[in-house]
PDB file of N, CA and C in Angstrom:
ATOM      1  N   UNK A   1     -40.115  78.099 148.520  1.00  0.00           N
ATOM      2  CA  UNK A   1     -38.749  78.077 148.991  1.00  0.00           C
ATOM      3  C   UNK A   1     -38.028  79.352 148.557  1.00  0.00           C
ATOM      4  N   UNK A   2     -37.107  79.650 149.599  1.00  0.00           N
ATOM      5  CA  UNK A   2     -36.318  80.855 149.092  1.00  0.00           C
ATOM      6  C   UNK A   2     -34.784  80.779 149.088  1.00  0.00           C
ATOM      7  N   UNK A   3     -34.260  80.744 147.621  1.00  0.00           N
ATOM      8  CA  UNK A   3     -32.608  80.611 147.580  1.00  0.00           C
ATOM      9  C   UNK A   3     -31.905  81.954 148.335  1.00  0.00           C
ATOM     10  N   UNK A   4     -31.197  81.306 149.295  1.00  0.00           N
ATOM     11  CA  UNK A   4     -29.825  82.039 150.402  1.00  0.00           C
ATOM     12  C   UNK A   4     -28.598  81.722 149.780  1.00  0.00           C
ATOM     13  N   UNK A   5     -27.840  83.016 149.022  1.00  0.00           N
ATOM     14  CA  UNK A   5     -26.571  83.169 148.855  1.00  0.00           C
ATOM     15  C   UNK A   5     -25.938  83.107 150.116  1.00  0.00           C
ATOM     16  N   UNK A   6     -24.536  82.317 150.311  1.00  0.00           N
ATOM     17  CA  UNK A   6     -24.352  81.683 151.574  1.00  0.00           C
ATOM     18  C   UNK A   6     -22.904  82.917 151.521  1.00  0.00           C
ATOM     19  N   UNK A   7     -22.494  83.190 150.552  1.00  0.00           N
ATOM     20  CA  UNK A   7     -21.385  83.688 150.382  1.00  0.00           C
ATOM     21  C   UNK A   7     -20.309  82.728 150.541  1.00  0.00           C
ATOM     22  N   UNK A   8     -20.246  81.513 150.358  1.00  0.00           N
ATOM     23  CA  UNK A   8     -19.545  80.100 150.603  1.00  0.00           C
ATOM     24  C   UNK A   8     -19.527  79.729 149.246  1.00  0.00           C
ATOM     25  N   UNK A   9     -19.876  79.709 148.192  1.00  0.00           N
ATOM     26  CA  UNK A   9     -19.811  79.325 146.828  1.00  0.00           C
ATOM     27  C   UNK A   9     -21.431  77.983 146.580  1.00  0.00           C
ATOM     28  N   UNK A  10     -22.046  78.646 147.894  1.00  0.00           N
ATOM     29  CA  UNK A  10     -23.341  77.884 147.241  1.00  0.00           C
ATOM     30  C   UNK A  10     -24.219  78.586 148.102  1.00  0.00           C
ATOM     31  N   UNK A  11     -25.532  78.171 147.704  1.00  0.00           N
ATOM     32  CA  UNK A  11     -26.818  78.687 148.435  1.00  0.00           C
ATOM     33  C   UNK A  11     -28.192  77.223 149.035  1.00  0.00           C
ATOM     34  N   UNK A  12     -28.740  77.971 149.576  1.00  0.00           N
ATOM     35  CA  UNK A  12     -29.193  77.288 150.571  1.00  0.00           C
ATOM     36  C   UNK A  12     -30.611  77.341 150.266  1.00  0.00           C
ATOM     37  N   UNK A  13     -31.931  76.556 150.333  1.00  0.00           N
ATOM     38  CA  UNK A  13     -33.006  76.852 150.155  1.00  0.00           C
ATOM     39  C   UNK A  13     -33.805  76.644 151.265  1.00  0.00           C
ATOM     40  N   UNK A  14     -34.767  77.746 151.479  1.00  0.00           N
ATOM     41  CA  UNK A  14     -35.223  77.752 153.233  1.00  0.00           C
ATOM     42  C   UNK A  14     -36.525  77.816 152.967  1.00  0.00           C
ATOM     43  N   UNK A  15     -37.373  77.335 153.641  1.00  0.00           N
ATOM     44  CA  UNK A  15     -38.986  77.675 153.117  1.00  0.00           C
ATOM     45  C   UNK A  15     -39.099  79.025 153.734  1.00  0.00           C
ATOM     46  N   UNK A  16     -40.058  79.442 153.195  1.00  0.00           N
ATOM     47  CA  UNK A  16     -40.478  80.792 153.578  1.00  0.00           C
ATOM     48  C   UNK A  16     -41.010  81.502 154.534  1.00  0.00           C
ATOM     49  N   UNK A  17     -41.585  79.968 155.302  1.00  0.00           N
ATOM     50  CA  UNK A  17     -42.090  80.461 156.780  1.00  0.00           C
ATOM     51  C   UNK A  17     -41.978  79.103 157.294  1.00  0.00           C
ATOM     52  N   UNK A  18     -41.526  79.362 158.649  1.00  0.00           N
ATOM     53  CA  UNK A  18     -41.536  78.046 159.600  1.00  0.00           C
ATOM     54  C   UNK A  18     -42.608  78.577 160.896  1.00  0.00           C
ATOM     55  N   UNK A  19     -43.796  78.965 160.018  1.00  0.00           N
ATOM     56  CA  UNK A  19     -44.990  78.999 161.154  1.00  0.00           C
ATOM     57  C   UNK A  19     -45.694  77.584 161.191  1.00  0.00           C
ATOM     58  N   UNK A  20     -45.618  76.808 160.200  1.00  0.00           N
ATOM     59  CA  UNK A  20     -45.788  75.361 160.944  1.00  0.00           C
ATOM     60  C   UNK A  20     -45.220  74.313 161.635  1.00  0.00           C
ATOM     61  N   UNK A  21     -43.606  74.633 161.596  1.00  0.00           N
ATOM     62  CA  UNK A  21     -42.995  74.252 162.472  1.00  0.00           C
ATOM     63  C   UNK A  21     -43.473  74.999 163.907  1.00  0.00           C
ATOM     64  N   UNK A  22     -43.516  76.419 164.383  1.00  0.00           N
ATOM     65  CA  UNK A  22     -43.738  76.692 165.563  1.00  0.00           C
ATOM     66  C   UNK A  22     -45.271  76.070 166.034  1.00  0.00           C
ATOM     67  N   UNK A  23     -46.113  75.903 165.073  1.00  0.00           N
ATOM     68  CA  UNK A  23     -47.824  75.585 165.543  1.00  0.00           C
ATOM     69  C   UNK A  23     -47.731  74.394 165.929  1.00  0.00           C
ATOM     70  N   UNK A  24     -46.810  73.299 165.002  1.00  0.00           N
ATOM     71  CA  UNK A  24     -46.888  71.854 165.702  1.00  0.00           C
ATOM     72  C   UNK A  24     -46.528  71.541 167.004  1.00  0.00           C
ATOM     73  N   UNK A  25     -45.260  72.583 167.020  1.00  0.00           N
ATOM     74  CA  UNK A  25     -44.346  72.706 168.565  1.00  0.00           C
ATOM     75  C   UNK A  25     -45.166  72.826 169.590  1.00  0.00           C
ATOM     76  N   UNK A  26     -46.002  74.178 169.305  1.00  0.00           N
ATOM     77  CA  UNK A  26     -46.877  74.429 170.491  1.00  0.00           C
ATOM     78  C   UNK A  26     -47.997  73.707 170.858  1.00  0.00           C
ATOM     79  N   UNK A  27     -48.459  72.959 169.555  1.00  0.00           N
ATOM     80  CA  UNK A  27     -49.178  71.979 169.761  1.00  0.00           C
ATOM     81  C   UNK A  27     -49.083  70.884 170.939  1.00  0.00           C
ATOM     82  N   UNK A  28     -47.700  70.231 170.629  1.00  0.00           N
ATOM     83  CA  UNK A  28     -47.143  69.055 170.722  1.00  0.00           C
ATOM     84  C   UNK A  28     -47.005  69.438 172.352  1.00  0.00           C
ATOM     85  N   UNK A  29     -46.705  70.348 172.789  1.00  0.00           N
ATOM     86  CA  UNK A  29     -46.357  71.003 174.291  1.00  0.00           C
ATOM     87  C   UNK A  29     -47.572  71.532 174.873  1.00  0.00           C
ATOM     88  N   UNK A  30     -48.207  71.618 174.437  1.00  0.00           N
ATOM     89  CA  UNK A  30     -49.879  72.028 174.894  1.00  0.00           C
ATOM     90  C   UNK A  30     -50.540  70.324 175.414  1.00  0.00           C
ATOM     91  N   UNK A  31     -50.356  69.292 174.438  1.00  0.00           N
ATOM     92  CA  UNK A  31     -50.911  68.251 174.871  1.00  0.00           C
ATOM     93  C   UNK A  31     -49.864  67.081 175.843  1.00  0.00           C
ATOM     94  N   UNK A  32     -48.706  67.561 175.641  1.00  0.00           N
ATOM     95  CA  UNK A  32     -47.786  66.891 176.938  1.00  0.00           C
ATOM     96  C   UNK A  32     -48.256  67.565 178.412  1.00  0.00           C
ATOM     97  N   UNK A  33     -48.247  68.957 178.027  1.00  0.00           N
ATOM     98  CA  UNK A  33     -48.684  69.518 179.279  1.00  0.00           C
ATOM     99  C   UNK A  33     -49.886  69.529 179.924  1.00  0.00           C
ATOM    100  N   UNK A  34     -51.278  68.701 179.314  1.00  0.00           N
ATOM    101  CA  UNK A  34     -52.608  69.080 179.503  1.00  0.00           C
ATOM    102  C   UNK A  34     -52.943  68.120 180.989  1.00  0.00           C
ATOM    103  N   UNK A  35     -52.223  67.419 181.326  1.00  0.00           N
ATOM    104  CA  UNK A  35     -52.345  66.667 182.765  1.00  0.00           C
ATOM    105  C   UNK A  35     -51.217  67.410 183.627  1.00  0.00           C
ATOM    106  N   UNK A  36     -50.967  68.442 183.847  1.00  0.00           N
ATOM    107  CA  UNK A  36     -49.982  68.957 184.177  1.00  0.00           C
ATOM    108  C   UNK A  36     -50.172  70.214 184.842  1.00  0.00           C
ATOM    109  N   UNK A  37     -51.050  70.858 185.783  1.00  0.00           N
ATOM    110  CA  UNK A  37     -51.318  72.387 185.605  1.00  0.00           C
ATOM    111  C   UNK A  37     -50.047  73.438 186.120  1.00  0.00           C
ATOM    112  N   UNK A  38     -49.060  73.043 186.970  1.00  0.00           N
ATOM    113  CA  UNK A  38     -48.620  73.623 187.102  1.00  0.00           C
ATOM    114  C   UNK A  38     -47.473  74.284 186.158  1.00  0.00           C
ATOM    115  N   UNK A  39     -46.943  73.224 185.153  1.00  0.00           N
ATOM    116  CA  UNK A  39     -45.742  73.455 184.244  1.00  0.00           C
ATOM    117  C   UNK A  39     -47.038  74.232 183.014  1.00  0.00           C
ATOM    118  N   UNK A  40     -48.084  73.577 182.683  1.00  0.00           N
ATOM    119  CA  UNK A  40     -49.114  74.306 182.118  1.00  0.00           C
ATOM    120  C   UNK A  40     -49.506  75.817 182.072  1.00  0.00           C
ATOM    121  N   UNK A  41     -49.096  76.107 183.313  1.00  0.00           N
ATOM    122  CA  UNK A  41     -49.646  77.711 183.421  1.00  0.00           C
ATOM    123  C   UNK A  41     -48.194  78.092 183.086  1.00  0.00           C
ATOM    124  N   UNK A  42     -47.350  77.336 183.619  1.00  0.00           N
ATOM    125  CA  UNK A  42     -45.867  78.237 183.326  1.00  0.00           C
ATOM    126  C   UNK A  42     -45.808  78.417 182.044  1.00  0.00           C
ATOM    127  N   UNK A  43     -45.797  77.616 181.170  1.00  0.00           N
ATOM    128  CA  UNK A  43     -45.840  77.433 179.843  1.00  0.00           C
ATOM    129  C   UNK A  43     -46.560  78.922 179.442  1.00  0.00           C
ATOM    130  N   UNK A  44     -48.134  78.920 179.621  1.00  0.00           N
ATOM    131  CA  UNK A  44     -48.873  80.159 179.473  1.00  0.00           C
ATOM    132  C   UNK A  44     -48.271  81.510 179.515  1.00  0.00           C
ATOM    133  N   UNK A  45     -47.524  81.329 180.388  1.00  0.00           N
ATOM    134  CA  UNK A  45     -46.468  82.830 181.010  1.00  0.00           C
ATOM    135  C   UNK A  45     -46.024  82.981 180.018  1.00  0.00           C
ATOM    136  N   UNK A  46     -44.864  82.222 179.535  1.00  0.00           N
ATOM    137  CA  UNK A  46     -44.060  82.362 179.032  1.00  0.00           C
ATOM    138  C   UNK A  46     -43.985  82.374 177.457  1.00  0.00           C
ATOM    139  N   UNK A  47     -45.307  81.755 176.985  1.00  0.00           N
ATOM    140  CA  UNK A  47     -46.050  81.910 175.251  1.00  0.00           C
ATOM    141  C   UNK A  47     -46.108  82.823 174.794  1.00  0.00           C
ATOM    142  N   UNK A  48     -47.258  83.920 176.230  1.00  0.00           N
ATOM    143  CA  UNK A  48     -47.408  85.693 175.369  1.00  0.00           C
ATOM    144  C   UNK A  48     -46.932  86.352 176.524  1.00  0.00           C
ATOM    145  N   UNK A  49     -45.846  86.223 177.133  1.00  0.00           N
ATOM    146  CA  UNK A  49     -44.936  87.044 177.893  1.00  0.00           C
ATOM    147  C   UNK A  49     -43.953  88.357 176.887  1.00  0.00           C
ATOM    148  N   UNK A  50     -44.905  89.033 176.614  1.00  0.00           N
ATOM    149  CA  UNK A  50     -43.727  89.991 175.589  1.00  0.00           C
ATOM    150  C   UNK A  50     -42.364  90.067 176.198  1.00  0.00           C
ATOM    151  N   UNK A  51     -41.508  90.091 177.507  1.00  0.00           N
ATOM    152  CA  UNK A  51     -40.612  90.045 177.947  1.00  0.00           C
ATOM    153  C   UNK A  51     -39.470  88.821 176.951  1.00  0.00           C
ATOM    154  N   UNK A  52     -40.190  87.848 177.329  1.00  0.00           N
ATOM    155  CA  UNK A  52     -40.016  86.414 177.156  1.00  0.00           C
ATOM    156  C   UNK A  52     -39.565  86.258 175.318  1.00  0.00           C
ATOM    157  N   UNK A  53     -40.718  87.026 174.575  1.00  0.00           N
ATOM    158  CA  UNK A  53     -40.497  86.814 173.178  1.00  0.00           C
ATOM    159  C   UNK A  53     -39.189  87.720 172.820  1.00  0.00           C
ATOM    160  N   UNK A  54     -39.291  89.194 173.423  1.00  0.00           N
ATOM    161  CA  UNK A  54     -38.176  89.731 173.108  1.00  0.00           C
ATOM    162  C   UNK A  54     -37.033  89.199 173.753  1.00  0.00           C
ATOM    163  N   UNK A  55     -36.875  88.283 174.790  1.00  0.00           N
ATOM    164  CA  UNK A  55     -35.977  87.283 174.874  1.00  0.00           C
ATOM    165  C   UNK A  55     -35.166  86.655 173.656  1.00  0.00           C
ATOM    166  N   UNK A  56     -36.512  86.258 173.217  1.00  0.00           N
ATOM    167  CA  UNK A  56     -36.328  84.946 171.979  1.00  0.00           C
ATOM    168  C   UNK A  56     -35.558  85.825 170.889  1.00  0.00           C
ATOM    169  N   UNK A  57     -36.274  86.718 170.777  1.00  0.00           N
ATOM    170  CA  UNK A  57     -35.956  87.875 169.645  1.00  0.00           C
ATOM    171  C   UNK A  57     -34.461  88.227 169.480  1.00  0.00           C
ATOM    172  N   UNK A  58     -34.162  88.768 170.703  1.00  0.00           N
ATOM    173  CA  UNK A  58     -32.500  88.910 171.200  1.00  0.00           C
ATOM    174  C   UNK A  58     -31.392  87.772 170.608  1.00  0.00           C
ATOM    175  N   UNK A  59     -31.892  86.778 171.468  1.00  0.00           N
ATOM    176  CA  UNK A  59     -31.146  85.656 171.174  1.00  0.00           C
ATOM    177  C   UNK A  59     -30.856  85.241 169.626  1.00  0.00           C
ATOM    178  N   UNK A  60     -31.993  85.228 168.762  1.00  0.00           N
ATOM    179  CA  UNK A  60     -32.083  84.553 167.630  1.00  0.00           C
ATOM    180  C   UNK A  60     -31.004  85.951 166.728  1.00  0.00           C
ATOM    181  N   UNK A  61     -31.010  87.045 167.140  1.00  0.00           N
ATOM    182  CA  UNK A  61     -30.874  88.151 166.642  1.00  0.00           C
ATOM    183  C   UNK A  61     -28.859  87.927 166.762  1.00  0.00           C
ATOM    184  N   UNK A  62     -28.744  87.600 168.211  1.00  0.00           N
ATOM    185  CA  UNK A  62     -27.157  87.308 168.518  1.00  0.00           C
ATOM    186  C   UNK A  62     -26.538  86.083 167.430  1.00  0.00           C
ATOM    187  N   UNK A  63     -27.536  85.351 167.739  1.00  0.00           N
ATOM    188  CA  UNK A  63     -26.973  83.953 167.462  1.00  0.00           C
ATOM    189  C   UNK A  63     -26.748  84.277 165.714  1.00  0.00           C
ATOM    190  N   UNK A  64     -28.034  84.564 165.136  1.00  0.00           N
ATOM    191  CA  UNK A  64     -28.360  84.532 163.722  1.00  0.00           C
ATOM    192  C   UNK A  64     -26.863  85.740 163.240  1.00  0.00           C
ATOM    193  N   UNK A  65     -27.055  87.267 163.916  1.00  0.00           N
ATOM    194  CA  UNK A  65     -26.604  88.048 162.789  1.00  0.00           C
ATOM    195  C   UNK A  65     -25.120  88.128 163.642  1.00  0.00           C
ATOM    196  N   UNK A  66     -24.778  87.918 164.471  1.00  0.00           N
ATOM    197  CA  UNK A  66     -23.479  88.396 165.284  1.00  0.00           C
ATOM    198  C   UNK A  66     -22.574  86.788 164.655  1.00  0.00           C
ATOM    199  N   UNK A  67     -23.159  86.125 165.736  1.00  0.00           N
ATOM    200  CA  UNK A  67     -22.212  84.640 165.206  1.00  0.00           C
ATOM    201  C   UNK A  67     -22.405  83.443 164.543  1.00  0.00           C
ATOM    202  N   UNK A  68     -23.025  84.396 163.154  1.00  0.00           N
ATOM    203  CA  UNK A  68     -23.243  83.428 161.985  1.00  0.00           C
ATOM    204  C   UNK A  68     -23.707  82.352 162.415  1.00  0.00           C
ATOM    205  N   UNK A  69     -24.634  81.756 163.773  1.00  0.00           N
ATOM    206  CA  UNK A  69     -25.194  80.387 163.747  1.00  0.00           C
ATOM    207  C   UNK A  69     -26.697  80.413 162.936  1.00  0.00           C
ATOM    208  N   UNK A  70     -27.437  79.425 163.291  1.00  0.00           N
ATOM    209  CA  UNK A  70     -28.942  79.301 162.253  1.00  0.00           C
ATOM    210  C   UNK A  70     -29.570  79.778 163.417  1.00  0.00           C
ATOM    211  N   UNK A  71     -30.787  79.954 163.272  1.00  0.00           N
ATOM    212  CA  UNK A  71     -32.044  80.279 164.151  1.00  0.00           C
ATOM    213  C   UNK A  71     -31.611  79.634 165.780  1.00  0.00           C
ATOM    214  N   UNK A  72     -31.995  80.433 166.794  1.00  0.00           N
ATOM    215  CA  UNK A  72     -32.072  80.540 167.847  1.00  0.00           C
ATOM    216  C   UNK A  72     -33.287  81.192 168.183  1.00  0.00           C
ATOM    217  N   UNK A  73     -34.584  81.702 167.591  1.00  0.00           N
ATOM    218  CA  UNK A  73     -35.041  82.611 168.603  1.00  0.00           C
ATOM    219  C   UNK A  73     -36.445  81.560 169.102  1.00  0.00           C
ATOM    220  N   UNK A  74     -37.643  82.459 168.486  1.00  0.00           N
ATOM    221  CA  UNK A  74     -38.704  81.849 169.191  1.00  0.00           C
ATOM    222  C   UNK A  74     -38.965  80.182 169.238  1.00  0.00           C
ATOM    223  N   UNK A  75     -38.832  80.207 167.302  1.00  0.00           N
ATOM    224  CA  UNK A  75     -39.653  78.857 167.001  1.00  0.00           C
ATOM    225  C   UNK A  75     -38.487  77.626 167.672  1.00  0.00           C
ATOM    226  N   UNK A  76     -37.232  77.884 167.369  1.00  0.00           N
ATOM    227  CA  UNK A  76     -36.125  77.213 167.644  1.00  0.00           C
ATOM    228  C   UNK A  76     -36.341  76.786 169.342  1.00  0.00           C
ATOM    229  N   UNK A  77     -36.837  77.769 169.914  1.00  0.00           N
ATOM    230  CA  UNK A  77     -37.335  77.424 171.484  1.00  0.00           C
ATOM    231  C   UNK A  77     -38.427  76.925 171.573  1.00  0.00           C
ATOM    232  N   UNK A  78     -39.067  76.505 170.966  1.00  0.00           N
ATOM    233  CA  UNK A  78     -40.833  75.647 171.306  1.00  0.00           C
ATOM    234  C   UNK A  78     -40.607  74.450 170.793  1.00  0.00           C
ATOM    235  N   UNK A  79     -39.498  74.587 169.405  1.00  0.00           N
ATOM    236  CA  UNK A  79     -39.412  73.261 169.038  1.00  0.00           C
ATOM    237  C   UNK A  79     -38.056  72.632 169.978  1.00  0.00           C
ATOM    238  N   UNK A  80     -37.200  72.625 170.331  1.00  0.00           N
ATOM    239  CA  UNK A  80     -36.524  72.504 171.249  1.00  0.00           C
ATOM    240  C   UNK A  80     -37.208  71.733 172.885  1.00  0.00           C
ATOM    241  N   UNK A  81     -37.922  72.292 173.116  1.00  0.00           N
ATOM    242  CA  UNK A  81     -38.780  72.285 174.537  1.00  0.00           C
ATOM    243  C   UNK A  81     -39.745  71.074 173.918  1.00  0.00           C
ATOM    244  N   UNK A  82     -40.142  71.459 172.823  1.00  0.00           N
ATOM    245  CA  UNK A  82     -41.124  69.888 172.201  1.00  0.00           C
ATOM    246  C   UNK A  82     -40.375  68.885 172.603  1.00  0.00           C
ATOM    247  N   UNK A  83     -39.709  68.876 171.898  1.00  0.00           N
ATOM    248  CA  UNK A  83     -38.685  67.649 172.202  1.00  0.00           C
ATOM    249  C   UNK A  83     -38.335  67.235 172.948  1.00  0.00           C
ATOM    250  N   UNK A  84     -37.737  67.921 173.942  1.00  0.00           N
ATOM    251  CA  UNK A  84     -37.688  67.732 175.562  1.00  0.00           C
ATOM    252  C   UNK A  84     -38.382  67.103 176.217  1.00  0.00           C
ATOM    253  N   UNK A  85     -39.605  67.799 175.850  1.00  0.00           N
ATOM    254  CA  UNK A  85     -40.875  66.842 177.111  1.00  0.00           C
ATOM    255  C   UNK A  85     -41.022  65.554 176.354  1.00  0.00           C
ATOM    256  N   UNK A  86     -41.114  65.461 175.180  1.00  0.00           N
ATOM    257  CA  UNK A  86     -41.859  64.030 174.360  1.00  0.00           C
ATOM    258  C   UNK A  86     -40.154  63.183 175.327  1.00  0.00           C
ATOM    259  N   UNK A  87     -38.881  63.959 174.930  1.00  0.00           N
ATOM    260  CA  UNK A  87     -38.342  62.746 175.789  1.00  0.00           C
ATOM    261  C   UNK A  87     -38.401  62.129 176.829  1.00  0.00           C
ATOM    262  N   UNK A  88     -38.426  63.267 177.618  1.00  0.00           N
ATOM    263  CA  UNK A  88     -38.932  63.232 179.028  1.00  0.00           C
ATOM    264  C   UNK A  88     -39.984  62.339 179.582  1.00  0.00           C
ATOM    265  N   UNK A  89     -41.221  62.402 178.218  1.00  0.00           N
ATOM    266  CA  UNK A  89     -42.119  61.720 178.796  1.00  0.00           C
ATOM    267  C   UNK A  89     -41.860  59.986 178.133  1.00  0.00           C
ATOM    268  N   UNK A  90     -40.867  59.813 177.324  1.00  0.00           N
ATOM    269  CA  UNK A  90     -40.564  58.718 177.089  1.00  0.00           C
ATOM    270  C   UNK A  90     -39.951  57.914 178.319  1.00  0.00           C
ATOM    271  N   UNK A  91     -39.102  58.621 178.731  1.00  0.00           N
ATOM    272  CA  UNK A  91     -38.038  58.233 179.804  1.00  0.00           C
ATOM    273  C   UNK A  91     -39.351  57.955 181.084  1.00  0.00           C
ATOM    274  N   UNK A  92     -40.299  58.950 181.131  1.00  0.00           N
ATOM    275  CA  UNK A  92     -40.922  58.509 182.544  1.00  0.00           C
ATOM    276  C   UNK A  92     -41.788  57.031 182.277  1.00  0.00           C
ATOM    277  N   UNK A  93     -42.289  56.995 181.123  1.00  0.00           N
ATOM    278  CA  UNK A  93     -42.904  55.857 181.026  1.00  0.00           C
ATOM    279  C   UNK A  93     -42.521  54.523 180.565  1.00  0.00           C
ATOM    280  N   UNK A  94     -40.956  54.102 181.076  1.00  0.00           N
ATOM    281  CA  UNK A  94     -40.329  53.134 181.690  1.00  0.00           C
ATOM    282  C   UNK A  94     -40.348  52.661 182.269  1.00  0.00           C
TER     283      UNK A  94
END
């Protein structure tokens, strides 16, 4: 874990890497999508689309250093989209 002076009169402790948060994400969206080919390949595009990451990059970069919000970029988008489909696929199998 790594202590973040918040400049608020306290600090914050963040783990040091949220590369297992992004691996589960992509996980979790790899096997929603595996009966799926068409949202499947889109998905593909858009994983190692360098366009796409420096997307992510941008964003997390606005969000994080311009208007003081938390993470926006890559992982914040896979885990986001995880979630989505697991709802999604809750809702269809009603």
């Amino acid at each position: 874990m790594v202590r973040v002076a918040t400049g608020m009169g306290f600090e914050l402790e963040l783990p040091e890497s949220y590369t297992h948060l992004k691996l589960e994400a992509e996980k979790a969206i790899d096997e929603i999508l595996s009966d799926r080919p068409k949202a499947r390949r889109m998905w593909e595009l858009m994983r190692y689309d360098p366009e796409v990451n420096a997307d992510w990059d941008m964003a997390n970069y606005i969000a994080v250093a311009k208007l003081k919000y938390n993470d926006h970029g890559e992982i914040h988008a896979k885990i986001v989209a995880a979630n989505a489909l697991k709802m999604l696929e809750g809702w269809r199998r009603r």
